[in-house]
Protein backbone atom coordinates (compact mmCIF):
# COMPACT_ATOMS: atom_id res chain seq x y z
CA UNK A 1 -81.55 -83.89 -85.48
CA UNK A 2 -81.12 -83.18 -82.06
CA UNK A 3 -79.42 -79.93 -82.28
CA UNK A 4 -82.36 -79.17 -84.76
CA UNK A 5 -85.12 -80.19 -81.97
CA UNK A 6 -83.39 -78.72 -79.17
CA UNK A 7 -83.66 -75.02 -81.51
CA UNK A 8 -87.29 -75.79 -82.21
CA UNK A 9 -88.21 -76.01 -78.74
CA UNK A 10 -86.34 -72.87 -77.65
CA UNK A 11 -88.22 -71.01 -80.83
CA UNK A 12 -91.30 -72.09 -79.46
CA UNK A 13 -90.97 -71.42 -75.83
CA UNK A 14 -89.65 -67.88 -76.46
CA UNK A 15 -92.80 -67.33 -78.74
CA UNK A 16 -95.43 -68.80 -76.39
CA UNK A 17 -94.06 -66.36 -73.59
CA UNK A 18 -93.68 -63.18 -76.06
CA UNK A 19 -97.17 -63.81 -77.70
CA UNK A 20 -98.96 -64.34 -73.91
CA UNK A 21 -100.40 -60.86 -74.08
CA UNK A 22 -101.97 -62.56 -77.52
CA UNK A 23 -103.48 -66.36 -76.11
CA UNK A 24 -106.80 -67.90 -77.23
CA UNK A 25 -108.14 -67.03 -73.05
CA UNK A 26 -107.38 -63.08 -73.77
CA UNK A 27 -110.50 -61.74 -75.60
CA UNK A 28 -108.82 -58.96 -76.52
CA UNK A 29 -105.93 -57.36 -77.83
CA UNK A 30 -103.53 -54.66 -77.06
CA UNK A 31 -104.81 -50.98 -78.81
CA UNK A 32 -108.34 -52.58 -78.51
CA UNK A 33 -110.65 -50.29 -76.09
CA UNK A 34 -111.04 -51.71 -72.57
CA UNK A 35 -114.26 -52.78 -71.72
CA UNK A 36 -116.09 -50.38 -69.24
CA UNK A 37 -117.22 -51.89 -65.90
CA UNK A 38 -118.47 -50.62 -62.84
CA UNK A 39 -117.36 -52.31 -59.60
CA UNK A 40 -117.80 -51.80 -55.91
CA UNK A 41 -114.09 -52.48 -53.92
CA UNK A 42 -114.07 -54.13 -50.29
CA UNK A 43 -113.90 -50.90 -48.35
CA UNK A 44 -117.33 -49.55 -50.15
CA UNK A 45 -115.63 -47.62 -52.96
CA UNK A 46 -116.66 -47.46 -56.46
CA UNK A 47 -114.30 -48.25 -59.07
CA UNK A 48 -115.44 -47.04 -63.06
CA UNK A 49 -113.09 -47.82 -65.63
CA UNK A 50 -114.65 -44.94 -68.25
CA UNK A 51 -114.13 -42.17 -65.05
CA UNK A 52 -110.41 -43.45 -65.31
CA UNK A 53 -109.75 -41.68 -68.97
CA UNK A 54 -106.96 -40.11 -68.32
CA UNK A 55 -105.40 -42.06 -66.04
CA UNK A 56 -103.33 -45.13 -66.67
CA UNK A 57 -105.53 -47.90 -64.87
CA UNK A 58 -103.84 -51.69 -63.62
CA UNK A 59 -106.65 -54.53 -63.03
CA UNK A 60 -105.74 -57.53 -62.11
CA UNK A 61 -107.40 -60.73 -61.83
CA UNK A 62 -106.45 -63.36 -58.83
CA UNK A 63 -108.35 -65.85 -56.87
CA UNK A 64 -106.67 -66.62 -53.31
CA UNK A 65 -105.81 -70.49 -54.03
CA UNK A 66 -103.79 -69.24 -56.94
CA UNK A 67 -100.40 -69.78 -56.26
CA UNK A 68 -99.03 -67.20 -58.65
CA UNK A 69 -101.22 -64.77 -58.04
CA UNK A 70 -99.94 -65.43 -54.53
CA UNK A 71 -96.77 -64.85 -55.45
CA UNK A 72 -97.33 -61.47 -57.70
CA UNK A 73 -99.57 -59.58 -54.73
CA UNK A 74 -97.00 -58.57 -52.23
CA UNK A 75 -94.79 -57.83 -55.82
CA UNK A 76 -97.67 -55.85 -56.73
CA UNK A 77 -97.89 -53.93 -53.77
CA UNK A 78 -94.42 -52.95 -53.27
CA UNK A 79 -93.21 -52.40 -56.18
CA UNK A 80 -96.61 -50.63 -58.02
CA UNK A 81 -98.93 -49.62 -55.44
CA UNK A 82 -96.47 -48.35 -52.60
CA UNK A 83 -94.76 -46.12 -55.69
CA UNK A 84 -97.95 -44.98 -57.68
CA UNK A 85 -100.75 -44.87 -54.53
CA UNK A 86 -101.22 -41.20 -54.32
CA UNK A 87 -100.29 -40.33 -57.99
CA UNK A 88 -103.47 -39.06 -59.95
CA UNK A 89 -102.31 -40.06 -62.96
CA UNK A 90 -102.88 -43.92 -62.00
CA UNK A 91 -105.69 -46.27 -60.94
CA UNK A 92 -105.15 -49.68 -59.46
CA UNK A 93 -107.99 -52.18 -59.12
CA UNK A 94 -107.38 -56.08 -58.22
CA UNK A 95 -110.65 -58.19 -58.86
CA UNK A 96 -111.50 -61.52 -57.31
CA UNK A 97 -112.57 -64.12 -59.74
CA UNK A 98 -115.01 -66.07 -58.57
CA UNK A 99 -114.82 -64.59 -55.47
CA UNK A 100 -117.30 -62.82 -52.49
CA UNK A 101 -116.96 -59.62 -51.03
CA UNK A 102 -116.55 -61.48 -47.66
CA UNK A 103 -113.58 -63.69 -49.13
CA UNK A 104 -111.62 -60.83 -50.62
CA UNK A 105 -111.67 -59.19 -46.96
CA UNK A 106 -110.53 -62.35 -45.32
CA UNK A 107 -107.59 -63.03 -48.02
CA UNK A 108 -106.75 -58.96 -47.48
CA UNK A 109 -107.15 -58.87 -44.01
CA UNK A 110 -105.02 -61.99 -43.29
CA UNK A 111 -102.14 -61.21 -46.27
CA UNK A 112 -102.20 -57.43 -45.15
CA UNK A 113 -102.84 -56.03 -48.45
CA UNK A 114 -103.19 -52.21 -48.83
CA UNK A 115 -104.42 -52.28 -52.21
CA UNK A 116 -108.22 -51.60 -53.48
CA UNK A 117 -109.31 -55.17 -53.75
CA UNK A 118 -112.99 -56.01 -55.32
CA UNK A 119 -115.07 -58.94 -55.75
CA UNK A 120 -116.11 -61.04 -59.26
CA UNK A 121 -117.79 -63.39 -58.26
CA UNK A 122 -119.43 -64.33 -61.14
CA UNK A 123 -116.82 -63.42 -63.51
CA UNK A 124 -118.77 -60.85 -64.84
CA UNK A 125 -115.73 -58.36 -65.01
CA UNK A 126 -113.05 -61.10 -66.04
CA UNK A 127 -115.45 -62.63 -68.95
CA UNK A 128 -115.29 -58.85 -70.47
CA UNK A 129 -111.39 -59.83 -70.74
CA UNK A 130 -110.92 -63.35 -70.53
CA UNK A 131 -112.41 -66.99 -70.79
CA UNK A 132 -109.54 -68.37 -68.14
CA UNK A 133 -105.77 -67.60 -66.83
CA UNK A 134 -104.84 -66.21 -63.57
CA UNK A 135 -103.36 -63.90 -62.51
CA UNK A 136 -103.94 -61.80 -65.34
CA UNK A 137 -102.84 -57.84 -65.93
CA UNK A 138 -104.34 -55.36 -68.06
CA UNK A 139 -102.67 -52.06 -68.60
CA UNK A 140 -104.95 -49.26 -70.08
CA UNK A 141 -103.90 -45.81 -71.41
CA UNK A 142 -104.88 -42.97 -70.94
CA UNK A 143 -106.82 -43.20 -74.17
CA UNK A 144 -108.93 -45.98 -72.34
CA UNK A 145 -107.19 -48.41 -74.90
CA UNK A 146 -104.97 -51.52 -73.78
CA UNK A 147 -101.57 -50.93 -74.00
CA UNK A 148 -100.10 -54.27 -72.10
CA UNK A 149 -101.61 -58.33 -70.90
CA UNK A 150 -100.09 -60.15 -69.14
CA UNK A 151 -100.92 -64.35 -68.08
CA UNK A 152 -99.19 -66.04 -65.12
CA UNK A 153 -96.19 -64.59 -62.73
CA UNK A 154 -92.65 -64.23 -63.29
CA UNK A 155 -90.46 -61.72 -62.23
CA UNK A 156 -89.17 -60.84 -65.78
CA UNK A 157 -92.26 -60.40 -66.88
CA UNK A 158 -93.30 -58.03 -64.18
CA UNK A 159 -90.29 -56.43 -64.38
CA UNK A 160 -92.47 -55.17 -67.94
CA UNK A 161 -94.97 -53.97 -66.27
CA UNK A 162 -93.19 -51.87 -63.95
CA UNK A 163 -91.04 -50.15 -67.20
CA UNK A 164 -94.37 -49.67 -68.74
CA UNK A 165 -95.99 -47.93 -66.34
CA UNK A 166 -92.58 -45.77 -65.53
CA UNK A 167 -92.40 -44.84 -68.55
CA UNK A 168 -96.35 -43.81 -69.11
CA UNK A 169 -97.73 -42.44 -65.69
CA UNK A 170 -96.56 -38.86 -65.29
CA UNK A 171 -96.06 -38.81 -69.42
């Protein structure tokens, strides 16, 4: 019986992490369309997710007290943006839940973040996506249609994200 519960639990923890792109917070699903939105980043840019057809577009979703998402930023940076920054066939935006324009600068500023960084303060972007989880990634093709979620940090998981988007950019 013990054998038999120890299995169980293995089953089940391999199919919570394999089915996190598919959890009762993600609104959507992959090969759904991405929900347009119009944002304004920390250093006065605008960011439009139906101007990024085309492209294959990153946005994630952090707060600063998020320990994961602390943990996934610098990851973020070096491995993603320092690689992809000045290709045109991607599009990077990070979005601060819950968060002011004046926050996101301080976290940036102190953290030395290169990336474009915008504010959501009242969820208004996330709640297109999500009803909770952080940090949270959502790949979109070129198509405009989500092609990978992720929920939480772990290097393995990243480790997707980075194939994916090798594999898709300059495709």
């Amino acid at each position: 019986m013990k054998t038999f519960f120890l299995i169980f639990l293995s089953i089940l923890s391999t199919s919570v992490i394999i089915s996190a792109q598919d959890d009762l917070s993600s609104l959507l699903k992959t090969g759904d369309t991405a929900p347009a939105f119009v944002c304004k980043t920390i250093d006065g840019k605008e960011f439009d997710l139906s101007k990024a057809k085309g492209k294959i577009v990153m946005i994630n979703f952090f707060a600063t007290w998020c320990g994961p998402c602390n943990q996934e930023l610098p990851v973020l940076q070096d491995n993603i943006w320092k690689k992809y920054m000045n290709n045109p066939g991607f599009a990077l935006i990070i979005l601060g839940r819950e968060h002011s324009e004046q926050e996101v600068k301080e976290f940036v500023s102190k953290h030395k973040f290169i990336m474009p960084f915008a504010p959501d303060p009242g969820r208004e972007i996330f709640k297109l996506y999500a009803s909770q989880n952080i940090p949270r990634n959502v790949i979109v093709g070129k198509d405009g249609k989500i092609i990978f979620q992720s929920i939480g940090f772990t290097r393995e998981e990243f480790s997707k994200i980075e194939k994916l988007l090798a594999e898709n950019i300059n495709k």
